[in-house]
Structures are given as C-alpha cells and as structure tokens.
C-alpha atoms as a PDB file:
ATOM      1  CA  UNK A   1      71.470  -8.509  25.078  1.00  0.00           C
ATOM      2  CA  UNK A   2      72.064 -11.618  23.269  1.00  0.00           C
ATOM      3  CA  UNK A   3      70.690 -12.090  19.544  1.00  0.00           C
ATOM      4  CA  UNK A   4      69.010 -15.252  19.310  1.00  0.00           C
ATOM      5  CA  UNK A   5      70.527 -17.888  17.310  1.00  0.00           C
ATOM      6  CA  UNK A   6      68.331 -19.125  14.101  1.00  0.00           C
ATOM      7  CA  UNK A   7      68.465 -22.365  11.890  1.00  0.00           C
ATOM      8  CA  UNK A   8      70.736 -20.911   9.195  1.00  0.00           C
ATOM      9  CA  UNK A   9      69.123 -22.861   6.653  1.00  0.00           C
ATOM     10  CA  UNK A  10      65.575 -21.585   7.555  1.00  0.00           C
ATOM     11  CA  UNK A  11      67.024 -18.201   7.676  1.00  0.00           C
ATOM     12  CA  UNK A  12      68.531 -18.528   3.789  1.00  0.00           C
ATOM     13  CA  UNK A  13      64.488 -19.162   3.127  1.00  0.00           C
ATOM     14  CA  UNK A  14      62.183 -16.310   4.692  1.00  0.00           C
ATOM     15  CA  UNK A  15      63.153 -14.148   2.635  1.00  0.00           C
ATOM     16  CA  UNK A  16      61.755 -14.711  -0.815  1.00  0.00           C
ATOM     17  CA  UNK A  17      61.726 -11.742  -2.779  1.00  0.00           C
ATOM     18  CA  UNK A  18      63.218  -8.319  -3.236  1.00  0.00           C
ATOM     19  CA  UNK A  19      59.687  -5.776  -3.739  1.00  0.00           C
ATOM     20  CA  UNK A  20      60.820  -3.746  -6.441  1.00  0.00           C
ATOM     21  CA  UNK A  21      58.210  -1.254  -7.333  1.00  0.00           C
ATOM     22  CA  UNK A  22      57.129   2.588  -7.423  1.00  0.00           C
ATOM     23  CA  UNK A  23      56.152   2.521  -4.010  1.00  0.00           C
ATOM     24  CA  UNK A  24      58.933   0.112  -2.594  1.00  0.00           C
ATOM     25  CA  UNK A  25      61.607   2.613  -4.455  1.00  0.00           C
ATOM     26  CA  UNK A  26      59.599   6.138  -2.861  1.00  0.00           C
ATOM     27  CA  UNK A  27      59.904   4.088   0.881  1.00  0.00           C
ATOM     28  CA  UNK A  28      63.304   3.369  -0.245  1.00  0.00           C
ATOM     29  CA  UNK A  29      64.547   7.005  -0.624  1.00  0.00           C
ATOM     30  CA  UNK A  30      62.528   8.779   1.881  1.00  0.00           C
ATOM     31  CA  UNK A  31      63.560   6.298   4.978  1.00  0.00           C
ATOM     32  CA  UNK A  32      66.719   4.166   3.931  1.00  0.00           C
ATOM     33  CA  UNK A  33      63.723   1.167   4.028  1.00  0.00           C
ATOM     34  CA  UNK A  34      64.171  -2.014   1.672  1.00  0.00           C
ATOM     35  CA  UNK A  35      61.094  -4.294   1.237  1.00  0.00           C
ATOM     36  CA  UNK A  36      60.919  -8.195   0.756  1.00  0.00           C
ATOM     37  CA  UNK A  37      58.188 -10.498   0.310  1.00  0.00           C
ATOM     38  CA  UNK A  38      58.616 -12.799   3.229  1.00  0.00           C
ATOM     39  CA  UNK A  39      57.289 -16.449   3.761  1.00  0.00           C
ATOM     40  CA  UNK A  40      53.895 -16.294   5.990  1.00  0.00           C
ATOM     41  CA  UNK A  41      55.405 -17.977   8.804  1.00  0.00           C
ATOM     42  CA  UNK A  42      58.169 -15.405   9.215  1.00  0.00           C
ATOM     43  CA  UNK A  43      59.056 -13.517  12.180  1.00  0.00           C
ATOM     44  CA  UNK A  44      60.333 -10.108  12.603  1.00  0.00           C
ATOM     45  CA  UNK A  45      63.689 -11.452  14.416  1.00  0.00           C
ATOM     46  CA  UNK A  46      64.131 -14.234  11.981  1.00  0.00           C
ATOM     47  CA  UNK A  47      63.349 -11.515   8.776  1.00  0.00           C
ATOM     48  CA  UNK A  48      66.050  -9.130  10.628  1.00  0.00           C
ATOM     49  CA  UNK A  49      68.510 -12.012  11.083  1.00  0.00           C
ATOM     50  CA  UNK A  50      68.463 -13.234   7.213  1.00  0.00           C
ATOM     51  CA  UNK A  51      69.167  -9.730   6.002  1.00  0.00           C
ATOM     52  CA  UNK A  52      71.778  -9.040   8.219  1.00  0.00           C
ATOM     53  CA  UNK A  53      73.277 -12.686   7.385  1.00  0.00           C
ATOM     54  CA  UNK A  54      72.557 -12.449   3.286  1.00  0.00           C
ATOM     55  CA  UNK A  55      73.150  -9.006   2.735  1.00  0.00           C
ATOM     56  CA  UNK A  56      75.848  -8.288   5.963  1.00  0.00           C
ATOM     57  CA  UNK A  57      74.495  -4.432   6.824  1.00  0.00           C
ATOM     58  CA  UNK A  58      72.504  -3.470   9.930  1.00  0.00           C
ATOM     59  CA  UNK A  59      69.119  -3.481  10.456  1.00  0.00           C
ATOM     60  CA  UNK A  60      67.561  -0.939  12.670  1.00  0.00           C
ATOM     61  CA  UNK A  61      63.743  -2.371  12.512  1.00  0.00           C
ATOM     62  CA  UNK A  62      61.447  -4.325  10.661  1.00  0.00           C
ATOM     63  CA  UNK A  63      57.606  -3.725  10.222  1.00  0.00           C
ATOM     64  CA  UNK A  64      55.434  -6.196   8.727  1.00  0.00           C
ATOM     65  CA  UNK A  65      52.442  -6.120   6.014  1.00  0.00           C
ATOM     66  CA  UNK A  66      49.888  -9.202   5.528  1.00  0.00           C
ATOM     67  CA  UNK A  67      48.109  -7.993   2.734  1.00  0.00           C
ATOM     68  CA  UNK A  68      45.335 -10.729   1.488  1.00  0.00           C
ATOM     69  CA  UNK A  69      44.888 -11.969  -1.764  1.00  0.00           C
ATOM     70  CA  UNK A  70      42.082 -11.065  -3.898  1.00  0.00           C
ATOM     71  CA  UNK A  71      39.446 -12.683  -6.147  1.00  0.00           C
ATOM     72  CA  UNK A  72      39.928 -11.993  -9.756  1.00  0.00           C
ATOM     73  CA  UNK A  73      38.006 -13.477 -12.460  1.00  0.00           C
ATOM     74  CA  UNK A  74      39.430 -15.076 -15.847  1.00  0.00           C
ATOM     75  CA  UNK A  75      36.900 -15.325 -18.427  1.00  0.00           C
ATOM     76  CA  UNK A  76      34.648 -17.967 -16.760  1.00  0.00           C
ATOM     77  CA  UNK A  77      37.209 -19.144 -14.121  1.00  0.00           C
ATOM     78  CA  UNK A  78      36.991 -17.549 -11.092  1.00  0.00           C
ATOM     79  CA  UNK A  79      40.643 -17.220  -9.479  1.00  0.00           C
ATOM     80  CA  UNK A  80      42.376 -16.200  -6.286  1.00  0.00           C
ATOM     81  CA  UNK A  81      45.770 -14.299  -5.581  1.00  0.00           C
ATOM     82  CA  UNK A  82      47.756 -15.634  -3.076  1.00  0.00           C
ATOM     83  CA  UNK A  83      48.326 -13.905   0.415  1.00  0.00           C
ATOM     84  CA  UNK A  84      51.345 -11.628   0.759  1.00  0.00           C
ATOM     85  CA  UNK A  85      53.058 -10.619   3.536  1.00  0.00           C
ATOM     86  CA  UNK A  86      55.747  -8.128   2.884  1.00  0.00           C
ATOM     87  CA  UNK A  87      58.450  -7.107   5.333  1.00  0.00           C
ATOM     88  CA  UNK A  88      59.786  -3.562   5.276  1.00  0.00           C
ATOM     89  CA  UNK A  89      63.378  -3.454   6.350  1.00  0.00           C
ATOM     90  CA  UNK A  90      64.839  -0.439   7.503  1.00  0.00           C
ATOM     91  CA  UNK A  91      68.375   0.298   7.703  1.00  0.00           C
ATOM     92  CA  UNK A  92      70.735   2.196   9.775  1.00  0.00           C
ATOM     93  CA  UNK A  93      72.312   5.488   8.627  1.00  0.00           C
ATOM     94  CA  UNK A  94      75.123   5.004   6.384  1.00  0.00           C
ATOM     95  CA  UNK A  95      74.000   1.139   5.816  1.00  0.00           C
ATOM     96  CA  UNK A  96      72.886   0.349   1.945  1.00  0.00           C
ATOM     97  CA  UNK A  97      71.569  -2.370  -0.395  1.00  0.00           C
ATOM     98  CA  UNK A  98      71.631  -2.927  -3.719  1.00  0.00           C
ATOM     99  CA  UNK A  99      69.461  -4.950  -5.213  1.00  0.00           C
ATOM    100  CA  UNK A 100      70.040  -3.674  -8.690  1.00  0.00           C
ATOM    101  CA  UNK A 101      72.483  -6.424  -8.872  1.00  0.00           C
ATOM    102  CA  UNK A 102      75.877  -4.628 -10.059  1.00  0.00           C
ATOM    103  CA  UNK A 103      79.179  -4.187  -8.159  1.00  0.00           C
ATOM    104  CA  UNK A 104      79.809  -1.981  -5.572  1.00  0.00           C
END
C-alpha cells in the first residue's frame, strides 16, 4: 500500500502544539499516546505524516477531538474561546517522544 505523498511545507504546519497536561500525560503512560493541537483543516493521514516526518518514529493510529470553544465573560465583555481540535497520536511499541525537550 502506498503512503500518500503530502505538501511538505503544509505538513511542517498541522501540527501546532504539543498538549501537555494532566490528562495528556495519564493518556501518555497508559497507551504510548502523544497529543497535539492540530490546525482545523487537518486530516488524520496528513496529522500521521507530520509526526512521522518531524519527530521520525511510527505511528500506529490517530484519533481526533473537535472540542468547541466556549463563552466566557470578562467583566462586561463578553468573550469566546477559540475551537480546538486535538489529535491523539498513538505510537507503536518500543516507539517514543519527548517533548520535554532534552537529549536523548
């Protein structure tokens, strides 16, 4: 099965952000999962093709969140949160990422 081929420069832009919190660290540890905040537009094959390309490990699957942003209020202001849509990346066995930024 061929892998399709991707702009490389779009690819060096879906993914946006590393997720680094309680929840991202618990899916981290339980099921060799990392999770990104991914542009809206993003695919699962183009989200699976960046990692592999940035970070060079495997991927075995991707899964996808849209999680919609919500209406806060600032004094008098009324504001919004921006839409979110987070990509959870999971890895094959014996394939890691750091994201802590230090040496291997």
């Amino acid at each position: 099965m061929n892998a399709p081929k991707f702009d490389e420069g779009r690819l060096m832009q879906v993914l946006v952000a590393p997720i680094v919190s309680e929840k991202a660290t618990m899916v981290a540890e339980k099921s060799n999962a990392v999770t990104f905040k991914v542009l809206q537009n993003a695919t699962k094959p183009e989200i699976k093709a960046a990692v592999e390309l940035l970070f060079k490990v495997e991927v075995k699957g991707v899964s996808v969140v849209n999680t919609k942003g919500k209406t806060k209020r600032f004094g008098k202001t009324v504001g919004r949160r921006d839409n979110v849509r987070k990509a959870y990346v999971l890895l094959k066995e014996g394939q890691e990422l750091n994201l802590s930024g230090e040496a291997a």
